[in-house]
N, C-alpha and C. Protein backbone atom coordinates (compact mmCIF):
# COMPACT_ATOMS: atom_id res chain seq x y z
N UNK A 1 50.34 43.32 61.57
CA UNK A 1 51.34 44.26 62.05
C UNK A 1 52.10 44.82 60.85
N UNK A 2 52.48 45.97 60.77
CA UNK A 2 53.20 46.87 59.80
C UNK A 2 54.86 46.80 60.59
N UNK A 3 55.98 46.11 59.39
CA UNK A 3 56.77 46.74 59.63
C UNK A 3 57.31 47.85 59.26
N UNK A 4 58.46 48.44 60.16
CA UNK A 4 58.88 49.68 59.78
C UNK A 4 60.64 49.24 59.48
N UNK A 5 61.56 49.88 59.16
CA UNK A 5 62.50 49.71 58.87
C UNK A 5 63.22 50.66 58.82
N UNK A 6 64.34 50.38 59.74
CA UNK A 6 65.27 51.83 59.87
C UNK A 6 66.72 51.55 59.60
N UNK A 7 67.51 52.33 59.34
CA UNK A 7 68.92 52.22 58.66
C UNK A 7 69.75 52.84 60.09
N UNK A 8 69.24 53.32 61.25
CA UNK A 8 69.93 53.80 62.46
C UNK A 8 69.71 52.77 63.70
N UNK A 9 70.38 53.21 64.72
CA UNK A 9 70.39 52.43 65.85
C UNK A 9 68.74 52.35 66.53
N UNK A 10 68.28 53.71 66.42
CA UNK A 10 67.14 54.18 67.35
C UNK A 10 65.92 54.51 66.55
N UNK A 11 64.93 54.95 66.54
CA UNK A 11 64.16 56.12 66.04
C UNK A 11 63.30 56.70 67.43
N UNK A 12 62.94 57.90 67.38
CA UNK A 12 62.34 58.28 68.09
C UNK A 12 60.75 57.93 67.73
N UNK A 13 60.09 57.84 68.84
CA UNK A 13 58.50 57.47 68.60
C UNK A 13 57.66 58.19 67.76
N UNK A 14 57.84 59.89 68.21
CA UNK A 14 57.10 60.87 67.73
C UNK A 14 57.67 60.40 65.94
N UNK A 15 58.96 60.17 65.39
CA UNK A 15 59.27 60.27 63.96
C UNK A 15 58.42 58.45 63.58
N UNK A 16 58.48 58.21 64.52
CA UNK A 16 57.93 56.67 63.76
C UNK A 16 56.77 56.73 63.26
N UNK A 17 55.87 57.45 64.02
CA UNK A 17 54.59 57.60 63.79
C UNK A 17 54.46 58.26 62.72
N UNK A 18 55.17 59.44 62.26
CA UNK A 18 55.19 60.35 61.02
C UNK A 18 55.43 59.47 60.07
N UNK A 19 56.69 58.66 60.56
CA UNK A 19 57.18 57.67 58.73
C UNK A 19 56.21 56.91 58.69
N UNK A 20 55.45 56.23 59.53
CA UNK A 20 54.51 55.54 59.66
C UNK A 20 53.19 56.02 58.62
N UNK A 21 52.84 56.89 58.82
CA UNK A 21 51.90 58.05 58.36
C UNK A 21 50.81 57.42 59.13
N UNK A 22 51.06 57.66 60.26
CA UNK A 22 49.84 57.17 61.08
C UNK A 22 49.81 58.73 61.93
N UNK A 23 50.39 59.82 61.55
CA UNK A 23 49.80 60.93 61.95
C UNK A 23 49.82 61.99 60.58
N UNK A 24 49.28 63.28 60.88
CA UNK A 24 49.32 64.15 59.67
C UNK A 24 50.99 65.43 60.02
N UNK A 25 51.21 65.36 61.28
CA UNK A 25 52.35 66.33 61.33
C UNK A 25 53.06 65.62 62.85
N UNK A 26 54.51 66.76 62.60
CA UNK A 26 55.01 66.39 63.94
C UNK A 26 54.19 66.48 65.77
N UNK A 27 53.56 68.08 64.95
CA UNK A 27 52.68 68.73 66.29
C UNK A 27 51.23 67.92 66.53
N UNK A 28 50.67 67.04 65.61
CA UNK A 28 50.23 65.73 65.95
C UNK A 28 50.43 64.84 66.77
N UNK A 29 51.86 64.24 66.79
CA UNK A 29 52.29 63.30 67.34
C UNK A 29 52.91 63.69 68.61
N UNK A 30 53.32 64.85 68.66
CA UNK A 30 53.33 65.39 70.03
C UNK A 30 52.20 65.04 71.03
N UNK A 31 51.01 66.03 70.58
CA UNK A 31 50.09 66.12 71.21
C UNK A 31 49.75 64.64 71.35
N UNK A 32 49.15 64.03 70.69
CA UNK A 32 48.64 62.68 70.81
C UNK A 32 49.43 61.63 71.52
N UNK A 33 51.06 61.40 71.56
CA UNK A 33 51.90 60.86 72.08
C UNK A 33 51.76 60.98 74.16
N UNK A 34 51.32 62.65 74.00
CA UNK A 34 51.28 62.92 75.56
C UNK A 34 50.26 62.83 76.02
N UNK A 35 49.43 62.51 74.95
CA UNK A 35 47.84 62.59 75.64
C UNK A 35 47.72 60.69 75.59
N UNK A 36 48.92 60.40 76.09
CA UNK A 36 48.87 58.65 75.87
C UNK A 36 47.87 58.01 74.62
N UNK A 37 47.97 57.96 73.97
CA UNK A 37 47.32 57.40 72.98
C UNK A 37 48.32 56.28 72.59
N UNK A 38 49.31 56.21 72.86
CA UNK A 38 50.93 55.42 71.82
C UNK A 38 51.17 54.21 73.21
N UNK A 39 51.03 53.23 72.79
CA UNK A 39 52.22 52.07 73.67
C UNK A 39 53.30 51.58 72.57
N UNK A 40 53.94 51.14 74.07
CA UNK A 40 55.48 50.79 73.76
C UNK A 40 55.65 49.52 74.23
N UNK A 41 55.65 48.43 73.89
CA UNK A 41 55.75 47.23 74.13
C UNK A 41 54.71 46.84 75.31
N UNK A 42 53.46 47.10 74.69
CA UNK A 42 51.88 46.83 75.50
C UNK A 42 51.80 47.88 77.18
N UNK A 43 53.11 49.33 77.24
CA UNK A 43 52.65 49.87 78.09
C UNK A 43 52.40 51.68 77.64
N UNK A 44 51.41 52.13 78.00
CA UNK A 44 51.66 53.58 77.73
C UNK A 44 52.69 54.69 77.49
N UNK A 45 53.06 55.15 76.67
CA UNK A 45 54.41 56.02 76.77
C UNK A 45 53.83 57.23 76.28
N UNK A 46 54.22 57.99 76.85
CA UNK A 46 53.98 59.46 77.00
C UNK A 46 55.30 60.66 76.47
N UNK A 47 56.49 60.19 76.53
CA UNK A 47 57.46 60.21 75.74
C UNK A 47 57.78 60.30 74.78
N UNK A 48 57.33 61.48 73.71
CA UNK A 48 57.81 61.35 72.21
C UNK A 48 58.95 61.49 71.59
N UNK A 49 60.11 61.30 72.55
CA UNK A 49 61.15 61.34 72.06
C UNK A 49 61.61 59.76 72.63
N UNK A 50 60.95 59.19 73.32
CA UNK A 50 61.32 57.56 73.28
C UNK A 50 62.03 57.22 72.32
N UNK A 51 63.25 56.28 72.86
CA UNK A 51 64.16 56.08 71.40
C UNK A 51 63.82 54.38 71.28
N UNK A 52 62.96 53.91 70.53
CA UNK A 52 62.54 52.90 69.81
C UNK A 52 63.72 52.22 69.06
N UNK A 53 63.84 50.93 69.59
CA UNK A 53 64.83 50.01 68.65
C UNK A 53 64.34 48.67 67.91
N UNK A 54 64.96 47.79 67.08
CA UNK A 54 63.99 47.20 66.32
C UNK A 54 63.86 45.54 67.52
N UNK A 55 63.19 45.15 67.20
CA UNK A 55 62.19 44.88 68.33
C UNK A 55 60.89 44.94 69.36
N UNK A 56 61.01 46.50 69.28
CA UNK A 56 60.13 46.72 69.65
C UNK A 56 58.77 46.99 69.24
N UNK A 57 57.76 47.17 69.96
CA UNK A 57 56.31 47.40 69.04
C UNK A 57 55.34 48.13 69.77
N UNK A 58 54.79 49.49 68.64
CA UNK A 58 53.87 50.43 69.08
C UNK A 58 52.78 49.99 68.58
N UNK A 59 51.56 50.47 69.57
CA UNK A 59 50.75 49.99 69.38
C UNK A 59 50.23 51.64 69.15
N UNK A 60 49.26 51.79 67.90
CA UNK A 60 48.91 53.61 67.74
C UNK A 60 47.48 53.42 66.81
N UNK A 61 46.20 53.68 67.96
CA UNK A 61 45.08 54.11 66.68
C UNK A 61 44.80 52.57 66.22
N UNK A 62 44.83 51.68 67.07
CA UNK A 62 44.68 50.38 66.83
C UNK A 62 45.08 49.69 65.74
N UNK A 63 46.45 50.14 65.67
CA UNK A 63 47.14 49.75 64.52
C UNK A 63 48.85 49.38 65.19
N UNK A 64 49.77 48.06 64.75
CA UNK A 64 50.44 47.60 65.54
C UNK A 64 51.64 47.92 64.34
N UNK A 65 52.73 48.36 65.11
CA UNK A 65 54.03 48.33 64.05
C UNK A 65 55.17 47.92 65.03
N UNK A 66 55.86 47.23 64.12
CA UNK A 66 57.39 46.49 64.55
C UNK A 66 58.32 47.08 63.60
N UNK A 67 59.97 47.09 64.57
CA UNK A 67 60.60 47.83 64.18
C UNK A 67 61.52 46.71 64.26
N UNK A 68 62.30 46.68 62.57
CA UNK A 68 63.24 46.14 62.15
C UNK A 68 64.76 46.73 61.45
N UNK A 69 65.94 46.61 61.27
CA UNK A 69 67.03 46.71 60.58
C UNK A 69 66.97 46.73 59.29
N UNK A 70 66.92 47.54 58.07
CA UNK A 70 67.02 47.76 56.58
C UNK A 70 68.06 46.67 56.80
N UNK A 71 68.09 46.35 55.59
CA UNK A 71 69.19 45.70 54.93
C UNK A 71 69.07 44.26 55.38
């Protein structure tokens, strides 16, 4: 699993995937986000503005990331 690490309360899904670089653009992660490709704690989310907190974990492209607190 890849963590990710954020300095805010939230991130949105569609930006996780970008910092992630598990897509090439935003209009990527759009599309792919709605065309369910993305889970959110082992269920489909279709939602790219899902606000992701650390704890949680996407599963994208068979690749798993957890979201933690900088610092």
């Amino acid at each position: 699993m890849t963590t990710i690490s954020i300095t805010t309360e939230f991130i949105k899904l569609q930006d996780l995937l970008k910092l992630a670089n598990a897509v090439g653009s935003g209009g990527e992660a759009k599309e792919r986000v709605q065309a369910g490709e993305a889970l959110v704690n082992g269920e489909v989310c279709t939602m790219r503005g899902k606000k992701l907190r650390p704890g949680d974990v996407v599963t994208f492209d068979g690749r798993e990331y957890g979201l933690t607190y900088a610092g």
